[in-house]
Protein backbone atom coordinates (compact mmCIF):
# COMPACT_ATOMS: atom_id res chain seq x y z
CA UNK A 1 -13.23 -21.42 -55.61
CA UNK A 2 -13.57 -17.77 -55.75
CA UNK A 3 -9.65 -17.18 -56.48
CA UNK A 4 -10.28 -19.81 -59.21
CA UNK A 5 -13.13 -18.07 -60.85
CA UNK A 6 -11.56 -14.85 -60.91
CA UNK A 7 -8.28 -16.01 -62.39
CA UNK A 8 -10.19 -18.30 -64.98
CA UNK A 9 -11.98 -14.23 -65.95
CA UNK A 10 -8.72 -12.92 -66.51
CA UNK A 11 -7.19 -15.08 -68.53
CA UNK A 12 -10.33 -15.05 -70.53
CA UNK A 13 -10.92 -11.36 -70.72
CA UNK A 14 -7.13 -10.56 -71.67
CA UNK A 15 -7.05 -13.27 -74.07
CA UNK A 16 -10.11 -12.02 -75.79
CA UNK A 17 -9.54 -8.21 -75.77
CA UNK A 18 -6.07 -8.46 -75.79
CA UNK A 19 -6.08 -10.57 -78.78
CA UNK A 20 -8.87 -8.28 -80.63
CA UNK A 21 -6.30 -5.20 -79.93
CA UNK A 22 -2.96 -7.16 -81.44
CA UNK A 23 -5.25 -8.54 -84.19
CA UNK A 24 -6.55 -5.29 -85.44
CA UNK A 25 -4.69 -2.60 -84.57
CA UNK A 26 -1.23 -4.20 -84.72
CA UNK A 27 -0.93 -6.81 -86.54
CA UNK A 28 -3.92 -6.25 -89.27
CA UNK A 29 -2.11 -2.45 -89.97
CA UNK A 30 1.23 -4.13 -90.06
CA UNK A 31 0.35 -6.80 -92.67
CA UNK A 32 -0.75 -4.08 -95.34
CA UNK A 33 2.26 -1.95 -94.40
CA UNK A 34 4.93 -4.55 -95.25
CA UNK A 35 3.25 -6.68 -97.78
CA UNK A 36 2.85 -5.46 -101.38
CA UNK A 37 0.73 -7.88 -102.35
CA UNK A 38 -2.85 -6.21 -100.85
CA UNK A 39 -4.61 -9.29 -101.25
CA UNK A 40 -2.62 -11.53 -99.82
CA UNK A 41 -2.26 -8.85 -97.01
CA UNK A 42 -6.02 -8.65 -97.04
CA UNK A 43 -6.04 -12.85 -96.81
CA UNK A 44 -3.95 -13.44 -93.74
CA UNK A 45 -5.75 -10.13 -91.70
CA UNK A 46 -9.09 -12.33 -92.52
CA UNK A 47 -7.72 -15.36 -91.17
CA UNK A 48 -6.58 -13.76 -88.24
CA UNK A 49 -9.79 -11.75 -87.68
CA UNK A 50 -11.85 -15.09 -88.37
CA UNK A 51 -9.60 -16.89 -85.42
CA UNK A 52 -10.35 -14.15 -83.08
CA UNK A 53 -13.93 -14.35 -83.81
CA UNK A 54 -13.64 -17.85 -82.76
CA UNK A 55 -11.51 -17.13 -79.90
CA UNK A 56 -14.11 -14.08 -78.38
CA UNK A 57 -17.15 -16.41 -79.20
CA UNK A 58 -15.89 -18.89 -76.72
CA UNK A 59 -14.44 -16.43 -73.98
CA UNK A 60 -17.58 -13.93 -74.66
CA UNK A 61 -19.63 -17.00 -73.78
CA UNK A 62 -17.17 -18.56 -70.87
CA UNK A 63 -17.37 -14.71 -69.26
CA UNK A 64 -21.01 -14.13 -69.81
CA UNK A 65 -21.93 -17.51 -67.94
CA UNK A 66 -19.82 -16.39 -65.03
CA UNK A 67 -21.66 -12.93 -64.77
CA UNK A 68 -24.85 -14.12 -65.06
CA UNK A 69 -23.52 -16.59 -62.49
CA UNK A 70 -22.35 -14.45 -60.43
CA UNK A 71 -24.79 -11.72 -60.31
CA UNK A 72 -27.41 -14.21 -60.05
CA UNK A 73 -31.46 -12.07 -60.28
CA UNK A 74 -29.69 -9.02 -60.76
CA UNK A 75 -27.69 -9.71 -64.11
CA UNK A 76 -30.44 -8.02 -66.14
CA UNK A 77 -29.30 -4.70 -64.33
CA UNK A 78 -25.15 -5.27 -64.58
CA UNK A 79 -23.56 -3.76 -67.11
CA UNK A 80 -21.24 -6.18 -66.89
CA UNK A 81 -23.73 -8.53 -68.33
CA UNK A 82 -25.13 -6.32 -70.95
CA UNK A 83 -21.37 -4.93 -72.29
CA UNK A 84 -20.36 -8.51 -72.49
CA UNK A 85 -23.72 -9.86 -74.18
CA UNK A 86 -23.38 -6.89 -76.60
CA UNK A 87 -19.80 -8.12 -77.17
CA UNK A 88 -21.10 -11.64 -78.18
CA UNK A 89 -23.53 -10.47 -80.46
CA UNK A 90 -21.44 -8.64 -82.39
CA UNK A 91 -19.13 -11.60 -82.63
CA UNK A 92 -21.53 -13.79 -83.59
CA UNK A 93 -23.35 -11.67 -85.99
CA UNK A 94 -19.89 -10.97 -87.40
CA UNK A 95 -18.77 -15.00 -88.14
CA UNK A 96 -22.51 -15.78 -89.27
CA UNK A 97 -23.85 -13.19 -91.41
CA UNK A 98 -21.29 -10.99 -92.27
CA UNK A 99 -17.59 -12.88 -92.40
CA UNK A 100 -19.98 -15.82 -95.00
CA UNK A 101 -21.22 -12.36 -97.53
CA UNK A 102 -17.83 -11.57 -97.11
CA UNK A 103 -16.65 -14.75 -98.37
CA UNK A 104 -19.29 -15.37 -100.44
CA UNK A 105 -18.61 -11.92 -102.61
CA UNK A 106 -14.64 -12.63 -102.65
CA UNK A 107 -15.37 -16.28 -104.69
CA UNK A 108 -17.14 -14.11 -106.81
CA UNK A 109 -14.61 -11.89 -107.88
CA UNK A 110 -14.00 -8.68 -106.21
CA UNK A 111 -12.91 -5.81 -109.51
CA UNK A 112 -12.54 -2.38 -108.51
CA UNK A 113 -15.74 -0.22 -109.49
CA UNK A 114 -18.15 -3.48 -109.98
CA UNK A 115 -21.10 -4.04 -107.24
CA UNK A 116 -19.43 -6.51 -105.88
CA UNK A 117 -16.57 -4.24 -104.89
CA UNK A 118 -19.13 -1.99 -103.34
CA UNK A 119 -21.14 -4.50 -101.75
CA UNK A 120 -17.64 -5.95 -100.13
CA UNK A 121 -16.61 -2.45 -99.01
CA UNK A 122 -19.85 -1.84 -97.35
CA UNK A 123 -19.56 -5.17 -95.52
CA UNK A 124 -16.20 -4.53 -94.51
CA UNK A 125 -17.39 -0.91 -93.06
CA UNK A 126 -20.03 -2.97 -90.86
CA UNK A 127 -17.30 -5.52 -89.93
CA UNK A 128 -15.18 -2.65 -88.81
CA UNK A 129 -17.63 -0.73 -86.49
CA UNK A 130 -18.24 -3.90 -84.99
CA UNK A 131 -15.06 -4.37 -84.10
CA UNK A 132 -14.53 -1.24 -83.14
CA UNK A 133 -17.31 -1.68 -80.58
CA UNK A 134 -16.26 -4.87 -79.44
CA UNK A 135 -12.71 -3.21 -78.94
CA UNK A 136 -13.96 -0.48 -76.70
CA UNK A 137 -16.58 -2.22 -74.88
CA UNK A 138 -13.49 -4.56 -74.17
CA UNK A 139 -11.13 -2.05 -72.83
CA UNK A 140 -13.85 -0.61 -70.51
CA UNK A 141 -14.08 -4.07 -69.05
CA UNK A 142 -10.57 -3.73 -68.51
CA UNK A 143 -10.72 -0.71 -67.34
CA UNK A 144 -13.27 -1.20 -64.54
CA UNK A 145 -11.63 -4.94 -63.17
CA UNK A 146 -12.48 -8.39 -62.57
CA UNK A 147 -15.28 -8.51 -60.00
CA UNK A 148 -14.64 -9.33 -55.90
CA UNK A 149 -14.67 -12.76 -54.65
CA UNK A 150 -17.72 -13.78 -52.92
């Protein structure tokens, strides 16, 4: 079962963190560079980013029960835990309060110099650090390995 566990963490971890690094630092750059239409450009790297927040919110919750699982009274003091919980968060917060403003101020009508435009650039700064975080939190749990079988 151990073998199991561990292999089921893998494929969880790399599809999570290996699909926020394609999403935003590949394919996200990519779009903008090729297209010439920016919002269409701006469209499909939502989409994608709204996916992968779907995508981490199930693997970041798949991954967290198996820490907490497997670290059993001591997953309060596991980073493991707390890089991973972190990770969640930031998902979540990102597809509930953020990604719907986000929406909310593009039905609007986003025109350059309004407060909407402001208001949409300031949300997309928070969006950004976020996933920024989430990215490098992500490659450190690369980084440091899938735990031992027990």
């Amino acid at each position: 079962m151990g073998r199991f566990l561990i292999g089921t963490e893998r494929v969880l971890l790399t599809l999570w963190v290996g699909g926020l690094w394609v999403a935003g630092y590949l394919v996200a750059p990519s779009l903008f560079a090729v297209l010439t239409d920016r919002h269409l450009a701006g469209e499909l790297a939502g989409n994608i980013f709204r996916l992968m927040s779907y995508v981490g919110l199930v693997c970041g919750a798949l991954l967290l029960a198996l820490a907490v699982r497997d670290t059993r009274s001591r997953w309060l003091k596991t980073w493991r835990v707390w890089a991973l919980a972190s990770m969640l968060i930031l998902v979540a917060v990102g597809v509930f309060v953020v990604q719907p403003q986000m929406v909310e101020l593009k039905a609007l009508g986003i025109n350059p110099g309004t407060e909407q435009a402001a208001q949409f650039g300031r949300l997309h700064g928070v969006s950004s650090i976020m996933y920024l975080i989430n990215s490098l939190l992500g490659l450190a749990l690369v980084v440091a390995g899938i735990r031992k079988p027990t």
